[in-house]
PDB file of N, CA and C in Angstrom:
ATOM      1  N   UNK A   1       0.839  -1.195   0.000  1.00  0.00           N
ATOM      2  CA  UNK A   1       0.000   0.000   0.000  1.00  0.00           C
ATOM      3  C   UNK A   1       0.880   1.254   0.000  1.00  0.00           C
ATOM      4  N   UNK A   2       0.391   2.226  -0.454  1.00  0.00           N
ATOM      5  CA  UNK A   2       0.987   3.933  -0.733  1.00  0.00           C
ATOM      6  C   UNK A   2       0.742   4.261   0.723  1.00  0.00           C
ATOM      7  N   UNK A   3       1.249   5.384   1.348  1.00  0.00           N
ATOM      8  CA  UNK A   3       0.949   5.995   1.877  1.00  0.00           C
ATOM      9  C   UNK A   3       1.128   7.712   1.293  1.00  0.00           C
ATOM     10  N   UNK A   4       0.104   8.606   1.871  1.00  0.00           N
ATOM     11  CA  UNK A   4      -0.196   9.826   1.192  1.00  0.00           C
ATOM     12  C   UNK A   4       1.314  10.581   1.457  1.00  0.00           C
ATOM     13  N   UNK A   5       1.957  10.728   2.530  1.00  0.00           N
ATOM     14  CA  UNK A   5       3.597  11.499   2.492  1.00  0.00           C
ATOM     15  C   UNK A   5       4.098  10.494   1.139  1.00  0.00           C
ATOM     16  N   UNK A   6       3.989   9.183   0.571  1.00  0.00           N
ATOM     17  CA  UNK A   6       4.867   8.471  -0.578  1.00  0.00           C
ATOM     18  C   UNK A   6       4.261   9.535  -1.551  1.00  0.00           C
ATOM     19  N   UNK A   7       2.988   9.308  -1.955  1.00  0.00           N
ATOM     20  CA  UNK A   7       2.266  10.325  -3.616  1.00  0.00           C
ATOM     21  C   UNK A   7       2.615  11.549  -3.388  1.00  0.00           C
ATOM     22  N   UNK A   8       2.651  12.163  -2.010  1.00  0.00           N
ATOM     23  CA  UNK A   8       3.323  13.533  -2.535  1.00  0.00           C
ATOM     24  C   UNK A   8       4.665  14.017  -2.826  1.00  0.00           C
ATOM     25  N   UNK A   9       5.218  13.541  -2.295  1.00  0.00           N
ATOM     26  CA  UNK A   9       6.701  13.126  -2.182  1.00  0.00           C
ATOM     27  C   UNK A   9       7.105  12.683  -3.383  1.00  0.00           C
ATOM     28  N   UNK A  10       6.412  11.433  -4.364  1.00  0.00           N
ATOM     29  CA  UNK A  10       6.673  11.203  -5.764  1.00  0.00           C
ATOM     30  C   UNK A  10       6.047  11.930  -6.709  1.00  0.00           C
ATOM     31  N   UNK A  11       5.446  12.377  -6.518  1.00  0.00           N
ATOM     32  CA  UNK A  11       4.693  13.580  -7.353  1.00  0.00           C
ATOM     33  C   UNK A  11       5.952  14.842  -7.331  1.00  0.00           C
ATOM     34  N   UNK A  12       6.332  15.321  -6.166  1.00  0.00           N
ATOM     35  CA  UNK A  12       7.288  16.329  -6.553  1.00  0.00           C
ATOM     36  C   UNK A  12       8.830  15.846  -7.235  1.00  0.00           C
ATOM     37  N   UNK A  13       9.173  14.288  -6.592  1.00  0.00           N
ATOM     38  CA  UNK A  13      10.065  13.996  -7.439  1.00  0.00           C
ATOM     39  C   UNK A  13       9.879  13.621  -8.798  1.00  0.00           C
ATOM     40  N   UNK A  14       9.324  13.715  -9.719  1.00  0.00           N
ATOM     41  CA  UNK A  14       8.825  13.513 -10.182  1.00  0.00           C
ATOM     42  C   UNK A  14       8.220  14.878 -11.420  1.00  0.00           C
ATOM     43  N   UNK A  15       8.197  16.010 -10.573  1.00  0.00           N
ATOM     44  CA  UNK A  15       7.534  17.415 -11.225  1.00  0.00           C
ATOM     45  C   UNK A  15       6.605  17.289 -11.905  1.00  0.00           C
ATOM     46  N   UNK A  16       5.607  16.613 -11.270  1.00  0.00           N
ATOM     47  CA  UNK A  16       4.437  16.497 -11.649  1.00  0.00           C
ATOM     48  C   UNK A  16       3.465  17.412 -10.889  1.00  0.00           C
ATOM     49  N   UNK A  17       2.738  18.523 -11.142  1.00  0.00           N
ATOM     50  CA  UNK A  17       1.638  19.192 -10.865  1.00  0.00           C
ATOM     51  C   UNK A  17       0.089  17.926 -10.402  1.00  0.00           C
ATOM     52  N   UNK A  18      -0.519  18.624  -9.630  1.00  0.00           N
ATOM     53  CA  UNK A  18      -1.750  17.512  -8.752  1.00  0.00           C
ATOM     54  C   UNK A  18      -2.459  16.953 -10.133  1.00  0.00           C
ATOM     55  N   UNK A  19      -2.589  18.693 -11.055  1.00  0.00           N
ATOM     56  CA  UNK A  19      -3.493  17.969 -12.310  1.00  0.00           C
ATOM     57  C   UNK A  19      -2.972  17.365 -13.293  1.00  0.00           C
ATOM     58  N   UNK A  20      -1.471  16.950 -13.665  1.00  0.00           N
ATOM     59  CA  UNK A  20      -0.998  16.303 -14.475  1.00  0.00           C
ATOM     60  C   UNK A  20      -1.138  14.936 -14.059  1.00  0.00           C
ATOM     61  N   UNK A  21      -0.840  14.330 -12.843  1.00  0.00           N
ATOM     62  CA  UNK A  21      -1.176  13.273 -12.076  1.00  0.00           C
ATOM     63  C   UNK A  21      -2.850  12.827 -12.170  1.00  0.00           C
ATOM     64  N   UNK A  22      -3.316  13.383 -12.081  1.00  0.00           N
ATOM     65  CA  UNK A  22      -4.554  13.501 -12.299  1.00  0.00           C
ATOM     66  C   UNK A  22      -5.362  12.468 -13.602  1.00  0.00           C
ATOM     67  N   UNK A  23      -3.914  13.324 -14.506  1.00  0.00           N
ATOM     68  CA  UNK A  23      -4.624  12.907 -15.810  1.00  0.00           C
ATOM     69  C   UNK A  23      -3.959  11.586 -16.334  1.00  0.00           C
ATOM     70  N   UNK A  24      -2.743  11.658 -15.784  1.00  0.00           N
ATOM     71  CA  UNK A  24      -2.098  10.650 -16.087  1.00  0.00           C
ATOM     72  C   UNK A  24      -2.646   8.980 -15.363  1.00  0.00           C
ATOM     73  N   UNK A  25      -3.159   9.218 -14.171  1.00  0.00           N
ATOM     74  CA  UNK A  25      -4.015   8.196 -13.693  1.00  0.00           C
ATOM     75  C   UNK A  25      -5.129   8.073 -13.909  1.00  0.00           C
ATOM     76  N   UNK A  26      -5.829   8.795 -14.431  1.00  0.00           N
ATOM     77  CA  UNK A  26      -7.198   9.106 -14.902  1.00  0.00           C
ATOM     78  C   UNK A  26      -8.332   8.562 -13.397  1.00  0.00           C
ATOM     79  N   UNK A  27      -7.441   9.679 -12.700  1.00  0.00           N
ATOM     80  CA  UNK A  27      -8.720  10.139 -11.206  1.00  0.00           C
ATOM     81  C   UNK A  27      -8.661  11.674 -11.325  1.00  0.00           C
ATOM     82  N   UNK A  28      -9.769  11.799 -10.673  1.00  0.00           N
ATOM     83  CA  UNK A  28     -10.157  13.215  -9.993  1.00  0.00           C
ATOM     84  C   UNK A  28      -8.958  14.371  -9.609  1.00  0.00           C
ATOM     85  N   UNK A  29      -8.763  15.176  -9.644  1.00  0.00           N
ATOM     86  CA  UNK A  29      -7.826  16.395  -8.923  1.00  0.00           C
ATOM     87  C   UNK A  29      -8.179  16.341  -7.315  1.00  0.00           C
ATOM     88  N   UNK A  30      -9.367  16.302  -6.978  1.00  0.00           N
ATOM     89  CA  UNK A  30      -9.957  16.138  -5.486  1.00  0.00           C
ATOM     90  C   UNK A  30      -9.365  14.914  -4.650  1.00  0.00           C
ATOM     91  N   UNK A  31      -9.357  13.892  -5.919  1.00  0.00           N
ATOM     92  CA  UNK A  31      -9.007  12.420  -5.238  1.00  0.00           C
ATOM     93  C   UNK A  31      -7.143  12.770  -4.957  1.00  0.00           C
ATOM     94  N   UNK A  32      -7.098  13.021  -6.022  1.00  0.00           N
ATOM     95  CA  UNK A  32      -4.842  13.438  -5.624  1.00  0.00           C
ATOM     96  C   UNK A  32      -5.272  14.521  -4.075  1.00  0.00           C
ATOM     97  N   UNK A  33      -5.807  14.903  -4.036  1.00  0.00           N
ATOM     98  CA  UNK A  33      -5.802  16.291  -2.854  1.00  0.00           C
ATOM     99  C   UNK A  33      -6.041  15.451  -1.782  1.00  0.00           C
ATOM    100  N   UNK A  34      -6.868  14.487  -1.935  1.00  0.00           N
ATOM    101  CA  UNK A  34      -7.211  14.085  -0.607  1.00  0.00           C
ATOM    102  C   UNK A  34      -6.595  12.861  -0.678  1.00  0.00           C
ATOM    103  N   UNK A  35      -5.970  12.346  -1.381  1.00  0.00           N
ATOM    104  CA  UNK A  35      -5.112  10.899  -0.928  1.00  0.00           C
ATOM    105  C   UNK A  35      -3.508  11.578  -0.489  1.00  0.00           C
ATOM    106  N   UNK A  36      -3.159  12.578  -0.683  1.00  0.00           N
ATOM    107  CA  UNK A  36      -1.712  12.945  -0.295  1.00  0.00           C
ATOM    108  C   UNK A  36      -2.271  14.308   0.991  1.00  0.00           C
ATOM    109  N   UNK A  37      -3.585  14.180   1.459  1.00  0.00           N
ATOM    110  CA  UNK A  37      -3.539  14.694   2.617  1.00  0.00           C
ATOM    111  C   UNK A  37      -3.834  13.968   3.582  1.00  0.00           C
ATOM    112  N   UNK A  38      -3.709  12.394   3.611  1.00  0.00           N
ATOM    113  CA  UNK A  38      -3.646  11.500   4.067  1.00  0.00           C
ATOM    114  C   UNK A  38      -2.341  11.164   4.879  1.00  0.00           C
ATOM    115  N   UNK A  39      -2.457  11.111   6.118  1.00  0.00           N
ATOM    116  CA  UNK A  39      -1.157  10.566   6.881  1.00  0.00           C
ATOM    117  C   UNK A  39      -1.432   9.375   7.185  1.00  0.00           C
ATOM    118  N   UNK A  40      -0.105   8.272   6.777  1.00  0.00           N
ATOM    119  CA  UNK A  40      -0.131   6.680   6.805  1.00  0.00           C
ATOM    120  C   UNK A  40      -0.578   6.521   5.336  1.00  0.00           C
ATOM    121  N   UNK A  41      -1.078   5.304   5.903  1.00  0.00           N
ATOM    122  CA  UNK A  41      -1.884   4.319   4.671  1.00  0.00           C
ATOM    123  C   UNK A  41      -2.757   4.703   3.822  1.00  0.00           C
ATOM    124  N   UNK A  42      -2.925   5.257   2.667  1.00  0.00           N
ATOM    125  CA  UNK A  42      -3.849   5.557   1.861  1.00  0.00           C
ATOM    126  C   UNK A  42      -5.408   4.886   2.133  1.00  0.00           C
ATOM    127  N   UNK A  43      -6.558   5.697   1.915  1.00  0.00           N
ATOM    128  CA  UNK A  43      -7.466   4.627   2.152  1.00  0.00           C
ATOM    129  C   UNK A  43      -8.682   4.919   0.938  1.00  0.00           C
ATOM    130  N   UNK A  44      -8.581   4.423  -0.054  1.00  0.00           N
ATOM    131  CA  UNK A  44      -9.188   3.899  -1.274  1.00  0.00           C
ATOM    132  C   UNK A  44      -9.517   3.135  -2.382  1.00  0.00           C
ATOM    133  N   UNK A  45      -9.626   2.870  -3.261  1.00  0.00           N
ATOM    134  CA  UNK A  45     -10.037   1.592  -3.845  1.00  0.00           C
ATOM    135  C   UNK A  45      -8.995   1.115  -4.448  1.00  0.00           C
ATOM    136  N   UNK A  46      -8.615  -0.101  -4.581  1.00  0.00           N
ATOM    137  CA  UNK A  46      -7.650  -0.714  -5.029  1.00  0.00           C
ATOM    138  C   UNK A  46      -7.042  -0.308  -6.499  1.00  0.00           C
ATOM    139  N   UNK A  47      -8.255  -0.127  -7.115  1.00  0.00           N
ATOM    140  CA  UNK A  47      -7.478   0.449  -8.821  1.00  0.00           C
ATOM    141  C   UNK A  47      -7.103   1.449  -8.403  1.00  0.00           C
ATOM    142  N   UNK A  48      -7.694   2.586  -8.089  1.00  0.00           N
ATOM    143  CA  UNK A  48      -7.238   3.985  -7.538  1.00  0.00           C
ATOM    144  C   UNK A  48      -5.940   4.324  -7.549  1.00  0.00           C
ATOM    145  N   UNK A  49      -5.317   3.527  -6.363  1.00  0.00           N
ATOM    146  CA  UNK A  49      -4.087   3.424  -5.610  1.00  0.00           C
ATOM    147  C   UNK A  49      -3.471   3.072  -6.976  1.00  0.00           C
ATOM    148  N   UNK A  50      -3.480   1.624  -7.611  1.00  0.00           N
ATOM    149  CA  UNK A  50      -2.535   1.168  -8.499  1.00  0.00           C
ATOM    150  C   UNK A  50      -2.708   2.183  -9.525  1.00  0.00           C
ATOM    151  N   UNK A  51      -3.914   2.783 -10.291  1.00  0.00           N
ATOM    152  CA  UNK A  51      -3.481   3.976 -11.031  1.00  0.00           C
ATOM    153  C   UNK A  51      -2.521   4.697 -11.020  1.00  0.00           C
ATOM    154  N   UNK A  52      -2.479   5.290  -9.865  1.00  0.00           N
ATOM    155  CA  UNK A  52      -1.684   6.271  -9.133  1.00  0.00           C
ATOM    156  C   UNK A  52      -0.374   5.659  -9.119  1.00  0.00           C
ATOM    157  N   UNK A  53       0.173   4.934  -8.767  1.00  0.00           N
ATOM    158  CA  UNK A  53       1.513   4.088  -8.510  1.00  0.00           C
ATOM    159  C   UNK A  53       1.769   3.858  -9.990  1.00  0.00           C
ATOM    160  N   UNK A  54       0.976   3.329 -11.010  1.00  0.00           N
ATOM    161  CA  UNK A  54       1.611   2.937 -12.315  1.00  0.00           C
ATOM    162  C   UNK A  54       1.810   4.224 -12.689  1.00  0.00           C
ATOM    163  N   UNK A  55       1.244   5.373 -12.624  1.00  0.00           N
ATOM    164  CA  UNK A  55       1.280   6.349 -13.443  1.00  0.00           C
ATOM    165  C   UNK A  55       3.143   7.393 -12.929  1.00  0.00           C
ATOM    166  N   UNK A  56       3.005   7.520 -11.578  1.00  0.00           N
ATOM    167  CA  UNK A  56       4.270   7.496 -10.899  1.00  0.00           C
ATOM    168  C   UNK A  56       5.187   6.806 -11.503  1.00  0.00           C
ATOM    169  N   UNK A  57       5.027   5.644 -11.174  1.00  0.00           N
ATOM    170  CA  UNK A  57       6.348   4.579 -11.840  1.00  0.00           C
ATOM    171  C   UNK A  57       6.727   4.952 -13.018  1.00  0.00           C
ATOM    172  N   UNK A  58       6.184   5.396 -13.952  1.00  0.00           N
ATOM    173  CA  UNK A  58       5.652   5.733 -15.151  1.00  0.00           C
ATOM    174  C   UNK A  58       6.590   7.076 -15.271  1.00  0.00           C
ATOM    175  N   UNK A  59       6.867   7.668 -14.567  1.00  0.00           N
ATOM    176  CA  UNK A  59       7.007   9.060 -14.453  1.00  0.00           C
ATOM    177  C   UNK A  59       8.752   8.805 -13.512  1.00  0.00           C
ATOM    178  N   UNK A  60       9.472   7.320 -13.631  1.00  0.00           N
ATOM    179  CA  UNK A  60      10.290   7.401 -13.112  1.00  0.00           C
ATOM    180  C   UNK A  60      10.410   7.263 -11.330  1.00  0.00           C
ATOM    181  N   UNK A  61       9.389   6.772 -10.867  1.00  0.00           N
ATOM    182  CA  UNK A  61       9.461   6.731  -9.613  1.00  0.00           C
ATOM    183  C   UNK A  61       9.631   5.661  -8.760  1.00  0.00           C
ATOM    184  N   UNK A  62      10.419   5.363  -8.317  1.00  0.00           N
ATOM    185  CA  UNK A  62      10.582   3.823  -7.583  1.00  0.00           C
ATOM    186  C   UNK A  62       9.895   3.989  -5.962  1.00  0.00           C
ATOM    187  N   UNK A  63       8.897   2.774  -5.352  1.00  0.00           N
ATOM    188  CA  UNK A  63       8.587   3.187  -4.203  1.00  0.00           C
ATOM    189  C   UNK A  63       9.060   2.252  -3.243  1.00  0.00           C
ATOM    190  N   UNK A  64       9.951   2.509  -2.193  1.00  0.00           N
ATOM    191  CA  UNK A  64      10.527   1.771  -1.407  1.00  0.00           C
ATOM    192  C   UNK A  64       9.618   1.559   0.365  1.00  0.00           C
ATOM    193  N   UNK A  65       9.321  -0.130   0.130  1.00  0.00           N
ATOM    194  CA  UNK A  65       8.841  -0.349   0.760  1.00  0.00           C
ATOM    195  C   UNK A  65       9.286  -0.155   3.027  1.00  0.00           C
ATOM    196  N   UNK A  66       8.339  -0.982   3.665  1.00  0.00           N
ATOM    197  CA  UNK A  66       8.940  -0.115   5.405  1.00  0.00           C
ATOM    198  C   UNK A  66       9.997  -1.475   4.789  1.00  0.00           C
ATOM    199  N   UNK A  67      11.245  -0.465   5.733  1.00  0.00           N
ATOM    200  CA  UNK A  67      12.247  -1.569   5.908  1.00  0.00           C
ATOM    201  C   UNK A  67      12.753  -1.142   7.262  1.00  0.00           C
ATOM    202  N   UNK A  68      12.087  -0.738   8.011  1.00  0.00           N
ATOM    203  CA  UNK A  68      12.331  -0.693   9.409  1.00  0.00           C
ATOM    204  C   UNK A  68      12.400   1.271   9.758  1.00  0.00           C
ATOM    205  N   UNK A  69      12.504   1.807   8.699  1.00  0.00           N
ATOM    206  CA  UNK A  69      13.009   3.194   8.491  1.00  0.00           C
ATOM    207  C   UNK A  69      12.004   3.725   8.433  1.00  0.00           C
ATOM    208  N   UNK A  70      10.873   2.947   7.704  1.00  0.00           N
ATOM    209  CA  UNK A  70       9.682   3.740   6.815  1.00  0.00           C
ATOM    210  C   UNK A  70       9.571   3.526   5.489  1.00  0.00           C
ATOM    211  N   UNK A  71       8.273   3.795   4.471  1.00  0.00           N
ATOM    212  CA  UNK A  71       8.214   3.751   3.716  1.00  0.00           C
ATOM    213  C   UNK A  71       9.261   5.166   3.080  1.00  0.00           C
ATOM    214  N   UNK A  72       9.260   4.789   1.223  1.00  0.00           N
ATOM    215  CA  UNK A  72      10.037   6.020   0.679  1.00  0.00           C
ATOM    216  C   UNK A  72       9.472   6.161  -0.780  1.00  0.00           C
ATOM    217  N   UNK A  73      10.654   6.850  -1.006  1.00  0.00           N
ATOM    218  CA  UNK A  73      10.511   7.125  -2.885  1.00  0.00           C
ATOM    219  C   UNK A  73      11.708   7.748  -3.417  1.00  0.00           C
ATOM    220  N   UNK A  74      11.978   7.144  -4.471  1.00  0.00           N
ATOM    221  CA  UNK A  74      13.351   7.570  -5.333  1.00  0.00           C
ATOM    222  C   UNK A  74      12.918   7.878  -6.669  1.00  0.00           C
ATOM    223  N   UNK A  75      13.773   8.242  -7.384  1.00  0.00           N
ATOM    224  CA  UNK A  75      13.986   8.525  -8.647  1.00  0.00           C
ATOM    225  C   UNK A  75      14.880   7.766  -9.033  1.00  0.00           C
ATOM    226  N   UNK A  76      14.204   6.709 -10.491  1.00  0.00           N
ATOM    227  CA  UNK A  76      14.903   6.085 -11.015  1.00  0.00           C
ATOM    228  C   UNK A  76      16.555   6.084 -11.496  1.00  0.00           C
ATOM    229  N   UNK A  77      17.110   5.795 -11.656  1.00  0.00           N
ATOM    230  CA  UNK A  77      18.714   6.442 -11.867  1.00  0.00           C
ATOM    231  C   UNK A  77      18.120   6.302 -13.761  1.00  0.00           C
ATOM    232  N   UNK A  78      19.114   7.709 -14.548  1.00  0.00           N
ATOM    233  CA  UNK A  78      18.413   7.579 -16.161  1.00  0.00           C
ATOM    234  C   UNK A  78      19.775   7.652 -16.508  1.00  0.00           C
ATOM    235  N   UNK A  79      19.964   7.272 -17.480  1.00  0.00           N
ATOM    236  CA  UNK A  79      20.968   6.571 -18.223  1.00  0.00           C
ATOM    237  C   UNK A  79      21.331   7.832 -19.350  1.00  0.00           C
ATOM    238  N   UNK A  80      22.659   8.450 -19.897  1.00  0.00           N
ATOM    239  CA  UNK A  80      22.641   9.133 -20.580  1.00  0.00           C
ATOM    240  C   UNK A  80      22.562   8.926 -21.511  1.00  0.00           C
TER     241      UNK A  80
END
């Protein structure tokens, strides 16, 4: 599962604006607003979430699961 600090956090790595995300997952602008004003665990429907994560990934975003630290997010390494 995402948590809302991961989507916002990959959204800016990322330089993606709420409504480009938006479109690129094909949800709502309201739904990005209120899933990354979410602290913890995201809480919505299963495509939702994976929208959101493919469209990220998509956009270069790797999401690193708790490994005792917490969840995270990187930026893919790009190749010249």
């Amino acid at each position: 599962m995402l948590t809302g600090e991961q989507i916002r956090a990959a959204r800016a790595l990322a330089r993606l604006e709420q409504t480009d995300l938006a479109g690129k997952a094909s949800v709502s602008v309201e739904t990005i607003k209120r899933l990354e004003g979410m602290r913890g665990t995201v809480s919505a429907q299963m495509a939702t979430v994976l929208a959101i994560k493919r469209a990220l990934e998509a956009a270069g975003v790797i999401f690193i699961d708790e490994n005792g630290e917490g969840p995270g997010v990187r930026l893919r390494k790009t190749t010249a």
